[in-house]
PDB file of N, CA and C in Angstrom:
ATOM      1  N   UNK A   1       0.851  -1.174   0.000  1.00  0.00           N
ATOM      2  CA  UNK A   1       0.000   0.000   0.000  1.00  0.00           C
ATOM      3  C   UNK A   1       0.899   1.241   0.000  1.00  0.00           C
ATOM      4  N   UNK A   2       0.631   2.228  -1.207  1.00  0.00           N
ATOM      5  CA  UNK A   2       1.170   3.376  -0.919  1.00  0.00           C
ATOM      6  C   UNK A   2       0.682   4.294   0.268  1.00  0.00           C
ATOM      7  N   UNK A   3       1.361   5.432   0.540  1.00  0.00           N
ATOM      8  CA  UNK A   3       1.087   6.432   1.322  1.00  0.00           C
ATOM      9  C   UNK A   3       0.523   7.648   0.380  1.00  0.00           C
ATOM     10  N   UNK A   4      -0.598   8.283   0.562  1.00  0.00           N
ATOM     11  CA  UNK A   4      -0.919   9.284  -0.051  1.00  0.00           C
ATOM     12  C   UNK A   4      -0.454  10.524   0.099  1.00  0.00           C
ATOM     13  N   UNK A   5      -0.148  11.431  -1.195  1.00  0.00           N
ATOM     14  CA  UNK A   5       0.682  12.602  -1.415  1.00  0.00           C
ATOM     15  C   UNK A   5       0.233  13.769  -0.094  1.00  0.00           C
ATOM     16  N   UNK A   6       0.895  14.427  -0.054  1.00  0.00           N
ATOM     17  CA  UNK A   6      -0.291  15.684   0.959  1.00  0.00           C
ATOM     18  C   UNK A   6      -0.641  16.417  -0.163  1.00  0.00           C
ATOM     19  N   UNK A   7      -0.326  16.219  -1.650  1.00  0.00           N
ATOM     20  CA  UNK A   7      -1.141  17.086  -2.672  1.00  0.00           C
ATOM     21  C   UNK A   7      -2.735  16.106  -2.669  1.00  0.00           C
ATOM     22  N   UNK A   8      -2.819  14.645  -2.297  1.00  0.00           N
ATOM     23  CA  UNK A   8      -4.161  13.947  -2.580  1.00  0.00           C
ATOM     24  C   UNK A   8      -4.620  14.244  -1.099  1.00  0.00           C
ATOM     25  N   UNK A   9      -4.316  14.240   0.075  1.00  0.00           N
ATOM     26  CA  UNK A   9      -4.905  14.416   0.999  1.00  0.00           C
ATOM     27  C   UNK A   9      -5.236  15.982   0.960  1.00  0.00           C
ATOM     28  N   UNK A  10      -4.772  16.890   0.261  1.00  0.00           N
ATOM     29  CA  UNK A  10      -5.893  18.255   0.028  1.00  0.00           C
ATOM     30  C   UNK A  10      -6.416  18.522  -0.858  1.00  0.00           C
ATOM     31  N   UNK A  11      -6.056  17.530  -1.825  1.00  0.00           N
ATOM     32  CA  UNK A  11      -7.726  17.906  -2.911  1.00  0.00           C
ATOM     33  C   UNK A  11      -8.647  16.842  -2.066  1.00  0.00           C
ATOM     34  N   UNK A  12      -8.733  15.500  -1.527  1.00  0.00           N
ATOM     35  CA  UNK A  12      -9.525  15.104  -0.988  1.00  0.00           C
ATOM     36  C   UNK A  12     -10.221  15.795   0.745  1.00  0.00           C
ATOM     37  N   UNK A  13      -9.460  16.425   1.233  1.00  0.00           N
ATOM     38  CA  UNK A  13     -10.029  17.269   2.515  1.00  0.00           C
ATOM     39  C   UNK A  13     -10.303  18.904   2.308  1.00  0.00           C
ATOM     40  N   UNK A  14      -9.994  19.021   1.173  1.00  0.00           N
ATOM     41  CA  UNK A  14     -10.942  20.472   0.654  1.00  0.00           C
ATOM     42  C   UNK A  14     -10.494  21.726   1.635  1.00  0.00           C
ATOM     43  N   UNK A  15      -8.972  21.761   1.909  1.00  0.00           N
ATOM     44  CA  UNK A  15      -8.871  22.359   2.983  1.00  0.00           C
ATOM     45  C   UNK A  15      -9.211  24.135   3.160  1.00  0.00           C
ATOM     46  N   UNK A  16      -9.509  24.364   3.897  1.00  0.00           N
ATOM     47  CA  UNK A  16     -10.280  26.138   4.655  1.00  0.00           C
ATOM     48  C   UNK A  16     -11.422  25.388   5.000  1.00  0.00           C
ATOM     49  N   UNK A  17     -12.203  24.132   4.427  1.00  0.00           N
ATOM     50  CA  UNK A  17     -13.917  23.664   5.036  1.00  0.00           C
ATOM     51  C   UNK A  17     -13.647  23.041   6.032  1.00  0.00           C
ATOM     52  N   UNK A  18     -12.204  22.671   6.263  1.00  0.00           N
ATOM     53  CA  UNK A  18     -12.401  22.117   7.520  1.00  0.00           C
ATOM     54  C   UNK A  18     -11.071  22.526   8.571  1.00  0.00           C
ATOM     55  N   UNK A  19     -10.632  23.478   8.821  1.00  0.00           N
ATOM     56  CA  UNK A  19      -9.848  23.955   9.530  1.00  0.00           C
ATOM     57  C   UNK A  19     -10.700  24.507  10.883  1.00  0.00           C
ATOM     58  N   UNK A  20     -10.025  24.559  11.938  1.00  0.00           N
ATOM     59  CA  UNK A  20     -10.511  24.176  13.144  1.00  0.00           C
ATOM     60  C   UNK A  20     -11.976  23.281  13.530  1.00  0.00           C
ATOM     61  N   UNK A  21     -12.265  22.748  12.326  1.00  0.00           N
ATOM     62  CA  UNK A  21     -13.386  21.969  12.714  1.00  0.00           C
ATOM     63  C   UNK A  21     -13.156  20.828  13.828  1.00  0.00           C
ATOM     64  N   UNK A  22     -12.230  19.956  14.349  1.00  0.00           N
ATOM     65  CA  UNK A  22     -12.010  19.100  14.544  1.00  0.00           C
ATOM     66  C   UNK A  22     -11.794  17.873  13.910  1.00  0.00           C
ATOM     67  N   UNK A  23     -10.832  16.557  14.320  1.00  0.00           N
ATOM     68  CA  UNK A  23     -10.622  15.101  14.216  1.00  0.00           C
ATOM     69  C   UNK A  23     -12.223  14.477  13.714  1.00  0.00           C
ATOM     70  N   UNK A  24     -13.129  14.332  14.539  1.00  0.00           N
ATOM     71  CA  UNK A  24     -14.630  13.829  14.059  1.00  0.00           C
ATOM     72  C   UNK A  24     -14.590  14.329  13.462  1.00  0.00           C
ATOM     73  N   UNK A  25     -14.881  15.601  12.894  1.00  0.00           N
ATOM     74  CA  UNK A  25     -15.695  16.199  11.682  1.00  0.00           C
ATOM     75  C   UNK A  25     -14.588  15.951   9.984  1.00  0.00           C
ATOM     76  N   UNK A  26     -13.737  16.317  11.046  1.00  0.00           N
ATOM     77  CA  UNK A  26     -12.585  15.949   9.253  1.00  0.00           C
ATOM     78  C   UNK A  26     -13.005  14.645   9.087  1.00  0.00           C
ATOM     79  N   UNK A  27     -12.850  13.597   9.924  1.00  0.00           N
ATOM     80  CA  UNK A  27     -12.849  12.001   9.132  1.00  0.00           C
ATOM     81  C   UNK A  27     -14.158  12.179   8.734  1.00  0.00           C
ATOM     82  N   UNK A  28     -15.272  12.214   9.135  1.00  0.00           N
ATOM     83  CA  UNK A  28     -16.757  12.220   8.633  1.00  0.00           C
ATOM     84  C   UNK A  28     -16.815  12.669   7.187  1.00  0.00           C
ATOM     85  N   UNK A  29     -15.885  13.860   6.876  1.00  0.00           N
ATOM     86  CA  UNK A  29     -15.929  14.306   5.562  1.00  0.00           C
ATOM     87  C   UNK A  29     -15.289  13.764   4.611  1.00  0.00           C
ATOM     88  N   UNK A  30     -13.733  13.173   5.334  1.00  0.00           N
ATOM     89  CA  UNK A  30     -13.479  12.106   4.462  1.00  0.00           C
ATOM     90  C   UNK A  30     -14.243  10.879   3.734  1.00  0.00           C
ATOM     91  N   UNK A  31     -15.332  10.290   4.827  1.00  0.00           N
ATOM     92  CA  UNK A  31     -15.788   9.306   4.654  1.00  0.00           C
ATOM     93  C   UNK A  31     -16.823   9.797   3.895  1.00  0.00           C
ATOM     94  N   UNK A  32     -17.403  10.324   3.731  1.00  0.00           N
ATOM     95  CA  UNK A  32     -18.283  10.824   2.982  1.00  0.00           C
ATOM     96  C   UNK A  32     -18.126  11.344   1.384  1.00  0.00           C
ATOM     97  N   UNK A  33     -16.727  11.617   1.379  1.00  0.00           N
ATOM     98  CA  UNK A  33     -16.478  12.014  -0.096  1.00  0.00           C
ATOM     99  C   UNK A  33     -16.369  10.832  -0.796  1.00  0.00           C
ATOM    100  N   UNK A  34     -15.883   9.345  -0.464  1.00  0.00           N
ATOM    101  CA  UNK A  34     -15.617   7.951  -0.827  1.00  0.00           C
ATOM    102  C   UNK A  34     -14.910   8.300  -2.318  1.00  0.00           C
ATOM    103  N   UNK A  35     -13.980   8.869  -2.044  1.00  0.00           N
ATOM    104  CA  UNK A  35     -12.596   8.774  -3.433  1.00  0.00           C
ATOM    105  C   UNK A  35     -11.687   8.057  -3.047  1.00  0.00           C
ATOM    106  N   UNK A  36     -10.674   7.477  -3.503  1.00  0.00           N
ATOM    107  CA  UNK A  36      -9.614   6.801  -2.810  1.00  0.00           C
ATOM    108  C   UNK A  36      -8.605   7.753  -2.514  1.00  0.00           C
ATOM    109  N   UNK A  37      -8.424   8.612  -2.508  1.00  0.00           N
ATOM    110  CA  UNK A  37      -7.555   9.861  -1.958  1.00  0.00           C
ATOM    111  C   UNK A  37      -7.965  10.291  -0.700  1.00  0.00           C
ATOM    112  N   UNK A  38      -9.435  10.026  -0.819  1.00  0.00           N
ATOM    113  CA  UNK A  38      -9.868  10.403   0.816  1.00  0.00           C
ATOM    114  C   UNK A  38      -9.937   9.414   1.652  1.00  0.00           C
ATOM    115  N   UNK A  39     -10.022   8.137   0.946  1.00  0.00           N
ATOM    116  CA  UNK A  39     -10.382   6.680   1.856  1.00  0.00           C
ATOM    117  C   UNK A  39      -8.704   6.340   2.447  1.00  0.00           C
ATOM    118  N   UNK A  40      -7.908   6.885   1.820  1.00  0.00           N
ATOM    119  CA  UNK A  40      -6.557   7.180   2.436  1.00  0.00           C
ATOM    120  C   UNK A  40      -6.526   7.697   3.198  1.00  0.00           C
ATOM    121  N   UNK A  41      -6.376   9.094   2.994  1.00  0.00           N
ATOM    122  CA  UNK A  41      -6.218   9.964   4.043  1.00  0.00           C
ATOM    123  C   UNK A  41      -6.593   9.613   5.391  1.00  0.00           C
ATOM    124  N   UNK A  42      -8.076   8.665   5.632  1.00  0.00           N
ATOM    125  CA  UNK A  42      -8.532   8.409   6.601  1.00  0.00           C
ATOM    126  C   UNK A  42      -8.253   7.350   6.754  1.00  0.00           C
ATOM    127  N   UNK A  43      -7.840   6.450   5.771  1.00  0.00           N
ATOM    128  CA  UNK A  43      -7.005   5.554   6.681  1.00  0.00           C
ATOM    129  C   UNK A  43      -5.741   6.156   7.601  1.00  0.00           C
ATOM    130  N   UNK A  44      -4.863   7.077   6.864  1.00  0.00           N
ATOM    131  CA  UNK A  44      -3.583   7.345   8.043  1.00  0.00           C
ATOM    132  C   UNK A  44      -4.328   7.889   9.150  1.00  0.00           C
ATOM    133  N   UNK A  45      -5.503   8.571   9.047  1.00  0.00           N
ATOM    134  CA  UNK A  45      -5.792   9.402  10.549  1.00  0.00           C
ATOM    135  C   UNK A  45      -5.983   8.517  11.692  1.00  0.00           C
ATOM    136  N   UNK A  46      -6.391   7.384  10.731  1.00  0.00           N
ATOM    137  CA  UNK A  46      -6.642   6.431  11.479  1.00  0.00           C
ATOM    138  C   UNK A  46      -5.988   5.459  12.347  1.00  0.00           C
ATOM    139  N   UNK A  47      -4.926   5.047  11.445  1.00  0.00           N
ATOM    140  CA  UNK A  47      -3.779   4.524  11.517  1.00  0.00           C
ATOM    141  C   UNK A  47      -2.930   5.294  12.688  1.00  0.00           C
ATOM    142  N   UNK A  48      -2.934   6.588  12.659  1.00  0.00           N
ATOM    143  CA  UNK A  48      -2.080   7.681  13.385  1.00  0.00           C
ATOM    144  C   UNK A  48      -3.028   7.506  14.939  1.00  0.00           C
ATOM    145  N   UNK A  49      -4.470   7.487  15.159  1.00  0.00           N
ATOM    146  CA  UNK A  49      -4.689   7.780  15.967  1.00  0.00           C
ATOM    147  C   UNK A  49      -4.436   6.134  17.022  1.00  0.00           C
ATOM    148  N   UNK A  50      -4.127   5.126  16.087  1.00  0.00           N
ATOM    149  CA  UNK A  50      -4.180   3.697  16.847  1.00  0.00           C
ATOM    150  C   UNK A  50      -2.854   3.959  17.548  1.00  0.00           C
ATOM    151  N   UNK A  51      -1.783   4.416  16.965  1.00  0.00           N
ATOM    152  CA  UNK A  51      -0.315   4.528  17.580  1.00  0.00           C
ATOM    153  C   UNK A  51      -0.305   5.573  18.331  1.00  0.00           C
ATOM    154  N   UNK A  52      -0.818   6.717  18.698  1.00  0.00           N
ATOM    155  CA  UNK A  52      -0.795   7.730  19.610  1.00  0.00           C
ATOM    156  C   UNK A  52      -1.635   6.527  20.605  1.00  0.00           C
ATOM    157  N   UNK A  53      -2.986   6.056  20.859  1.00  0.00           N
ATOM    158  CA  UNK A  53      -3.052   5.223  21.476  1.00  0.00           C
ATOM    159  C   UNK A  53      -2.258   4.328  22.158  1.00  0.00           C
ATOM    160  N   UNK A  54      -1.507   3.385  21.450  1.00  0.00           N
ATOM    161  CA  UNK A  54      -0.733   2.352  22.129  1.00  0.00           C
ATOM    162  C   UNK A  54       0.543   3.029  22.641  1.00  0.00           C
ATOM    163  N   UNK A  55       0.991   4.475  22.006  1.00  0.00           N
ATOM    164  CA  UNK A  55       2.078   4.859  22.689  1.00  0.00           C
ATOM    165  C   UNK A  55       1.395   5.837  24.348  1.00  0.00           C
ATOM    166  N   UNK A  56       0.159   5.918  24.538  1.00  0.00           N
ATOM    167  CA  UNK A  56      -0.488   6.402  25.723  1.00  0.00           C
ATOM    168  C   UNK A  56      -0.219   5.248  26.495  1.00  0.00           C
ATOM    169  N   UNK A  57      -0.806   4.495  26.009  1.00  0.00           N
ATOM    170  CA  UNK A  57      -0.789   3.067  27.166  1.00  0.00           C
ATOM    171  C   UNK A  57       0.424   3.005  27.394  1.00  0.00           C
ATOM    172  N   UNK A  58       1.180   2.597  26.750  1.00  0.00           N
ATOM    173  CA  UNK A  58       2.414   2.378  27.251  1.00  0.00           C
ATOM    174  C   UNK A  58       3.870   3.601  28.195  1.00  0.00           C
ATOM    175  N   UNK A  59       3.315   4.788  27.757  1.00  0.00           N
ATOM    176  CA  UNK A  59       3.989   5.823  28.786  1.00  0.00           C
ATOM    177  C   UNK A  59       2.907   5.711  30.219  1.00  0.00           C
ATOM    178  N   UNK A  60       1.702   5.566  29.985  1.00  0.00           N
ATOM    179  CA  UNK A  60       1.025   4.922  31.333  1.00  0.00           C
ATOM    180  C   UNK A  60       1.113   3.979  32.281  1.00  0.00           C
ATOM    181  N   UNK A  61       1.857   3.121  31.425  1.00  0.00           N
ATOM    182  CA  UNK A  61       2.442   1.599  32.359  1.00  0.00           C
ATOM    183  C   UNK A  61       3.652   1.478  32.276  1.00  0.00           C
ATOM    184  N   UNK A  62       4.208   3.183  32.317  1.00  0.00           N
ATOM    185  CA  UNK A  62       5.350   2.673  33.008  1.00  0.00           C
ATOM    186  C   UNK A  62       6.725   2.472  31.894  1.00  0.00           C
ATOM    187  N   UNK A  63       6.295   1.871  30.546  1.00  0.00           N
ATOM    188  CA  UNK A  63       7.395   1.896  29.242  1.00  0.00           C
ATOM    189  C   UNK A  63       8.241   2.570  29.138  1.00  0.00           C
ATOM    190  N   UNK A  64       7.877   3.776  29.149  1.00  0.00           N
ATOM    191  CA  UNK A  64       9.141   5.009  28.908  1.00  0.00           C
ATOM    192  C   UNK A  64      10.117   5.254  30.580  1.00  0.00           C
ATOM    193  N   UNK A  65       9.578   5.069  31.576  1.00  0.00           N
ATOM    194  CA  UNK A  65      10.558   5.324  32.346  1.00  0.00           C
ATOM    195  C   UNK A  65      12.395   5.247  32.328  1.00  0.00           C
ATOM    196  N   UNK A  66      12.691   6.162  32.818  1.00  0.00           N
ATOM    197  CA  UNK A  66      14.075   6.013  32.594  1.00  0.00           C
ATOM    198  C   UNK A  66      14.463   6.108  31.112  1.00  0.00           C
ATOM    199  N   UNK A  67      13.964   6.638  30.295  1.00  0.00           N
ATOM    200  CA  UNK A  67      14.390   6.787  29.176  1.00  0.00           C
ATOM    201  C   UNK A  67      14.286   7.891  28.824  1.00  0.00           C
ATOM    202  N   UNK A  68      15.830   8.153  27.863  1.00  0.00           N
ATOM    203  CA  UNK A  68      16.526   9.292  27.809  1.00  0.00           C
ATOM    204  C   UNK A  68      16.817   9.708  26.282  1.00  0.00           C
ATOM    205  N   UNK A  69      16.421  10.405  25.435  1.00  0.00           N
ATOM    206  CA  UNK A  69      16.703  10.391  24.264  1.00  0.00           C
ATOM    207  C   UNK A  69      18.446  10.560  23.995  1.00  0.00           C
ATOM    208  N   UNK A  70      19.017  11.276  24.822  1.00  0.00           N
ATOM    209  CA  UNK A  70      19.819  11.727  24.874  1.00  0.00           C
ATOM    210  C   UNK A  70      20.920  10.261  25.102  1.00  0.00           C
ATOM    211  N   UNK A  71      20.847   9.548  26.222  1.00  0.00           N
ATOM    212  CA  UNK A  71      21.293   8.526  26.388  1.00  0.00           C
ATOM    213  C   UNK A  71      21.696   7.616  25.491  1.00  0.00           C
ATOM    214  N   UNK A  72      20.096   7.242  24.829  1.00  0.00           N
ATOM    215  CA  UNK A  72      19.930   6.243  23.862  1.00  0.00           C
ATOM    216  C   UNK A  72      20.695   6.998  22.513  1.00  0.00           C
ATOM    217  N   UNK A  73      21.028   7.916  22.204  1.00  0.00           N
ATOM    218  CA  UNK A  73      21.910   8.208  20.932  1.00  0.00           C
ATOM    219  C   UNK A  73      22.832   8.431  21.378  1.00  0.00           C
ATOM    220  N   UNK A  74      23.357   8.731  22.358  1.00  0.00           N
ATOM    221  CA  UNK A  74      24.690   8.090  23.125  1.00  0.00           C
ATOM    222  C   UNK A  74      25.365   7.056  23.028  1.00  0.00           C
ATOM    223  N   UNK A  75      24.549   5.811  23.405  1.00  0.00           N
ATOM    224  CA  UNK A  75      24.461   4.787  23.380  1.00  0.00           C
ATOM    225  C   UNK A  75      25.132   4.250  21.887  1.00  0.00           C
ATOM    226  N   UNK A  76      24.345   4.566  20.766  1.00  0.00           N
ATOM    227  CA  UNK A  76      23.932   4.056  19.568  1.00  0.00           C
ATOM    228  C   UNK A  76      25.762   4.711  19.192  1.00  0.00           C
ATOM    229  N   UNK A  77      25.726   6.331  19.036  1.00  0.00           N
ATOM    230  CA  UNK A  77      26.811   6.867  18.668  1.00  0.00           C
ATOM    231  C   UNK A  77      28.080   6.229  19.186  1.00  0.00           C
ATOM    232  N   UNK A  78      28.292   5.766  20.394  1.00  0.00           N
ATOM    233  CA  UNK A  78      29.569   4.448  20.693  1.00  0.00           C
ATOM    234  C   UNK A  78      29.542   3.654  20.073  1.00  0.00           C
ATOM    235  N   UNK A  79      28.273   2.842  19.786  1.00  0.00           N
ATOM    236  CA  UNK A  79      28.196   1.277  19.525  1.00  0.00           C
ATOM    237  C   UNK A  79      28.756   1.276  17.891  1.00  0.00           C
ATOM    238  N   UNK A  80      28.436   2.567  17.175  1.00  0.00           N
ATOM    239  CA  UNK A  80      28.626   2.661  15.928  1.00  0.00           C
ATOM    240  C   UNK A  80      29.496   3.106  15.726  1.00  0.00           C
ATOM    241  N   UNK A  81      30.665   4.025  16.188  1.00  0.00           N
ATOM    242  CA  UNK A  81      32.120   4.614  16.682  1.00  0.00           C
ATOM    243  C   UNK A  81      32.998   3.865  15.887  1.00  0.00           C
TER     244      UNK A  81
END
């Protein structure tokens, strides 16, 4: 599956009609136009909103503790040295 252009995700989201509208109202309009430029688009929103999800849960239980961006390319920058 390709990724759609951000030139097809704004001819398919018609953008100024939906600026500050909100997340619901943009996908609704996606879904409603049924082009495959828009059935994209809403797939990534979609897609995007499952991984902001699982990355909530997981800074919630605890995953990210002790972790350091800084460290970890530390880390990497030795190992690769």
């Amino acid at each position: 599956m390709t990724r759609p252009t951000l030139a097809a995700y704004r001819s398919a989201a018609a953008p100024g009609r939906l600026k500050c509208r909100g997340l619901a109202k943009t996908k609704a309009h996606l879904a409603a136009l049924r082009t495959p430029e828009a059935e994209a688009a809403l797939r990534r929103l979609t897609e995007a909103e499952e991984a902001l999800r699982r990355l909530t849960e997981a800074e919630e239980a605890g995953g990210f503790d002790g972790f350091s961006v800084e460290a970890y390319a530390a880390w990497y920058a030795t190992y690769y040295a």
